[in-house]
C-alpha atoms as a PDB file:
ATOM      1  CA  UNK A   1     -31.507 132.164 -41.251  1.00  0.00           C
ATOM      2  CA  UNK A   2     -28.537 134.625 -39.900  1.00  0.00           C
ATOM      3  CA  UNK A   3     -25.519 132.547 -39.290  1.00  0.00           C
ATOM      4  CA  UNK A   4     -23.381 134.718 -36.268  1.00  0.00           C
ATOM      5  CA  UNK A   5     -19.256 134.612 -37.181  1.00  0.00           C
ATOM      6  CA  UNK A   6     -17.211 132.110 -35.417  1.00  0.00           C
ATOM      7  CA  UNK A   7     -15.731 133.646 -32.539  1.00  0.00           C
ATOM      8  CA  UNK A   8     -11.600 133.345 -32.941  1.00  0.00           C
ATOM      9  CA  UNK A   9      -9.543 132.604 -29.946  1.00  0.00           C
ATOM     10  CA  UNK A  10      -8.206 134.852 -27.601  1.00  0.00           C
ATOM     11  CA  UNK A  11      -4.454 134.158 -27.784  1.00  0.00           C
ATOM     12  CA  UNK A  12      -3.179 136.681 -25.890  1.00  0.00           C
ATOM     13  CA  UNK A  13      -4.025 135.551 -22.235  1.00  0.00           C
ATOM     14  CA  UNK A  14      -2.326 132.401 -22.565  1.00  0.00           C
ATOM     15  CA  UNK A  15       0.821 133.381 -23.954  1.00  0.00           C
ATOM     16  CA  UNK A  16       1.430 136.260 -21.697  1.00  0.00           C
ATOM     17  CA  UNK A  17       1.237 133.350 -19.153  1.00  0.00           C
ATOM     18  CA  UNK A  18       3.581 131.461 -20.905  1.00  0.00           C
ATOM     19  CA  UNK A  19       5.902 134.414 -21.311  1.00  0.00           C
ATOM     20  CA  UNK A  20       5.507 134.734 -17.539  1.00  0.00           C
ATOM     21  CA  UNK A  21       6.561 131.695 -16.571  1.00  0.00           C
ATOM     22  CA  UNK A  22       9.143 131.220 -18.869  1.00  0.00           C
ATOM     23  CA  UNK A  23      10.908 134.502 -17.412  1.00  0.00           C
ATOM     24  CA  UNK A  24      10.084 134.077 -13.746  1.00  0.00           C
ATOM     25  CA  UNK A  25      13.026 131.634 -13.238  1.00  0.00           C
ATOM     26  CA  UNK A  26      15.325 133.767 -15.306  1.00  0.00           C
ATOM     27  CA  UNK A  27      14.275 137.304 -13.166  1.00  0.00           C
ATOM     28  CA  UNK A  28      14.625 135.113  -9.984  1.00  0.00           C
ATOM     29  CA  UNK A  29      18.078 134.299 -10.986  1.00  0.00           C
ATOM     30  CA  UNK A  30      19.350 137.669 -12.326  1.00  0.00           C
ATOM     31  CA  UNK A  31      18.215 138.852  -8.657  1.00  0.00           C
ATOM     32  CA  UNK A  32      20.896 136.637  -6.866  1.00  0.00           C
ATOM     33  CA  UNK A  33      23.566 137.027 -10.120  1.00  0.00           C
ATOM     34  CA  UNK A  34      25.503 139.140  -7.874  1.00  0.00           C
ATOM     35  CA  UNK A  35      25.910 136.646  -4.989  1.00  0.00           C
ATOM     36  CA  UNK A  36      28.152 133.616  -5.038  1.00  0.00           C
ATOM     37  CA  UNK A  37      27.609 131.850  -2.017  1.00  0.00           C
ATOM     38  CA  UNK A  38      30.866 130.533  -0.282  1.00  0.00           C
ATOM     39  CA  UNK A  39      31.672 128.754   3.017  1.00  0.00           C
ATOM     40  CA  UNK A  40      34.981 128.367   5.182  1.00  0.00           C
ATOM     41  CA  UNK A  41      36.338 125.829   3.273  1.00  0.00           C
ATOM     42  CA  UNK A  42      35.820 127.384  -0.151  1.00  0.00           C
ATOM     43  CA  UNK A  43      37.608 130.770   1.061  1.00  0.00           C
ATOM     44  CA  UNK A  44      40.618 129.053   2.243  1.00  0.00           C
ATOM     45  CA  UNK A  45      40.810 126.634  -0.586  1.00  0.00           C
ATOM     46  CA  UNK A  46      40.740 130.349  -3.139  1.00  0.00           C
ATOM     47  CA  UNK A  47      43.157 131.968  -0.816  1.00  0.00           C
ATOM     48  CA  UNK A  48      45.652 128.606  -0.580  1.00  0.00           C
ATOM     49  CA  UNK A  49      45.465 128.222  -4.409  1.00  0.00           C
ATOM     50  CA  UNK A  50      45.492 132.018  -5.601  1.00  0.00           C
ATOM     51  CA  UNK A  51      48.881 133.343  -5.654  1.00  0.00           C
ATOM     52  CA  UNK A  52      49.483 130.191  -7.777  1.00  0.00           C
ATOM     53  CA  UNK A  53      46.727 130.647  -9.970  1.00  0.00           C
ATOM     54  CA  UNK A  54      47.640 134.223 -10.260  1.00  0.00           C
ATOM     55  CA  UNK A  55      50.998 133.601 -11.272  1.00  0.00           C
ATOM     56  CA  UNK A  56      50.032 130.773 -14.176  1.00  0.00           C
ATOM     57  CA  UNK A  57      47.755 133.782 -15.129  1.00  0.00           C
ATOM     58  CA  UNK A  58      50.534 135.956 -15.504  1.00  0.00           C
ATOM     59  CA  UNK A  59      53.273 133.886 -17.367  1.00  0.00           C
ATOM     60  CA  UNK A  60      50.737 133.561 -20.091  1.00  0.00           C
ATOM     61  CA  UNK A  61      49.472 137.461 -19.909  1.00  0.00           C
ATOM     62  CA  UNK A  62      46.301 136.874 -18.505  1.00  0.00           C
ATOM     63  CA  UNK A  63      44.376 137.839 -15.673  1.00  0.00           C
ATOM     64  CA  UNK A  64      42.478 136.725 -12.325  1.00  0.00           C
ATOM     65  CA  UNK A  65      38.616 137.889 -12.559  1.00  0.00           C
ATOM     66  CA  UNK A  66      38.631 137.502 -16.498  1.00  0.00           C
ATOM     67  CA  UNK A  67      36.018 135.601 -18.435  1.00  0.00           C
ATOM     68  CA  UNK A  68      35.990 131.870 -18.303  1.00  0.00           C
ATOM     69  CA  UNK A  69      35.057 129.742 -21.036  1.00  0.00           C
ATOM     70  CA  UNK A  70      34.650 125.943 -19.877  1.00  0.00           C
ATOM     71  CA  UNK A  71      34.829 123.532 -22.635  1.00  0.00           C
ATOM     72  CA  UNK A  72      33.825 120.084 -21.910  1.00  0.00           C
ATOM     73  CA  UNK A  73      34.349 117.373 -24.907  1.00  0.00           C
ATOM     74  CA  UNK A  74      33.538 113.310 -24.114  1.00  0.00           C
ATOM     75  CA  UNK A  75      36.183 112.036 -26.393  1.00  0.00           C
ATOM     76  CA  UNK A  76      38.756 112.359 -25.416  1.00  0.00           C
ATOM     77  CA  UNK A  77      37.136 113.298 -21.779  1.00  0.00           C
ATOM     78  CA  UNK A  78      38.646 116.244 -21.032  1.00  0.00           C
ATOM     79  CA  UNK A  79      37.939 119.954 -19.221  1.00  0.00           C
ATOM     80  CA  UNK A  80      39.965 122.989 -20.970  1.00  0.00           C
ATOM     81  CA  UNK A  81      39.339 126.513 -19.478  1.00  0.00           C
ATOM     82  CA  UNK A  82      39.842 129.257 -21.788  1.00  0.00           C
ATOM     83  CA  UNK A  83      40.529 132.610 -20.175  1.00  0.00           C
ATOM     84  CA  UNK A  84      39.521 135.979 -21.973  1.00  0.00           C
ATOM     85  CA  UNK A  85      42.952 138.189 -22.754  1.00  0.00           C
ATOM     86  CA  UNK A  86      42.951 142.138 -22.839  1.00  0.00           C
ATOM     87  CA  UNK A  87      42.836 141.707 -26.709  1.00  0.00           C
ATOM     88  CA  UNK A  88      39.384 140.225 -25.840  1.00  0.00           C
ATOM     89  CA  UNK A  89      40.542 137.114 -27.494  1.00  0.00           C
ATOM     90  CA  UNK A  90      40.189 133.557 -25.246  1.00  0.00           C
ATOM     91  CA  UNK A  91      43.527 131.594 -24.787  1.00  0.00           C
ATOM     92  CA  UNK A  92      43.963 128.205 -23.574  1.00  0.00           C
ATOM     93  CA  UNK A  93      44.671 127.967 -20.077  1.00  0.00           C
ATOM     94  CA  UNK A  94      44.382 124.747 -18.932  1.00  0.00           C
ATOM     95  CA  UNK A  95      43.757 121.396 -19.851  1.00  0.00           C
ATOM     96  CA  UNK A  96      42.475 118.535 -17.457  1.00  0.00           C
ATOM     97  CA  UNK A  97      41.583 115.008 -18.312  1.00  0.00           C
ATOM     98  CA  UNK A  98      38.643 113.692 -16.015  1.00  0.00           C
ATOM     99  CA  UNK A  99      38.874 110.397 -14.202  1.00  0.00           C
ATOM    100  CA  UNK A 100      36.469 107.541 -15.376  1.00  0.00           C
ATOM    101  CA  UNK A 101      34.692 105.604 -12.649  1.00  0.00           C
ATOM    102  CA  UNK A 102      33.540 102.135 -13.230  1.00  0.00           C
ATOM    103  CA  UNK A 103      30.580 100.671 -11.452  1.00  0.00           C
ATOM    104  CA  UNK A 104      31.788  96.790 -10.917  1.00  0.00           C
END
């Protein structure tokens, strides 16, 4: 009696469709990267607070439009934005603690 080989899986369908939908939301979002949304409000808060901003930039030889690094840590709770220098290097910019709300 012939015995016929055991047929092996075809692995390739299935993970190009999990490659596909694993990029789909990433290609959707690279095609609005270049969009921030913004409303009234928004444009006169950025005008109201830039020269200010622009000026704390300044005194510590930094720029408006560089790279942001947010770092969040929970204890203590605090927000501290590090701005990218010309050097490339990120410097401390500013420091915020964040409120705690209690549910009573």
């Amino acid at each position: 009696m012939r015995h016929l080989p055991e047929k092996k899986p075809n692995i390739l369908a299935p993970l190009l469709a999990a490659v596909a939908f694993l990029l789909l939301p990433a290609l959707l979002a690279f095609a609005q990267a270049g969009t921030v949304p913004t409303t009234l409000r928004s444009e006169r808060a950025y005008a109201d607070t830039k020269p200010q901003i622009e000026a704390d930039l300044a005194a510590k030889g930094l720029a408006l439009g560089s790279p942001v690094y947010l770092r969040l840590t929970k204890a203590p709770a605090q927000l501290t934005a590090y701005v990218q220098g010309t050097d490339g290097k990120y410097e401390a910019f500013r420091t915020g603690r964040s409120v705690r709300y209690r549910a009573d």
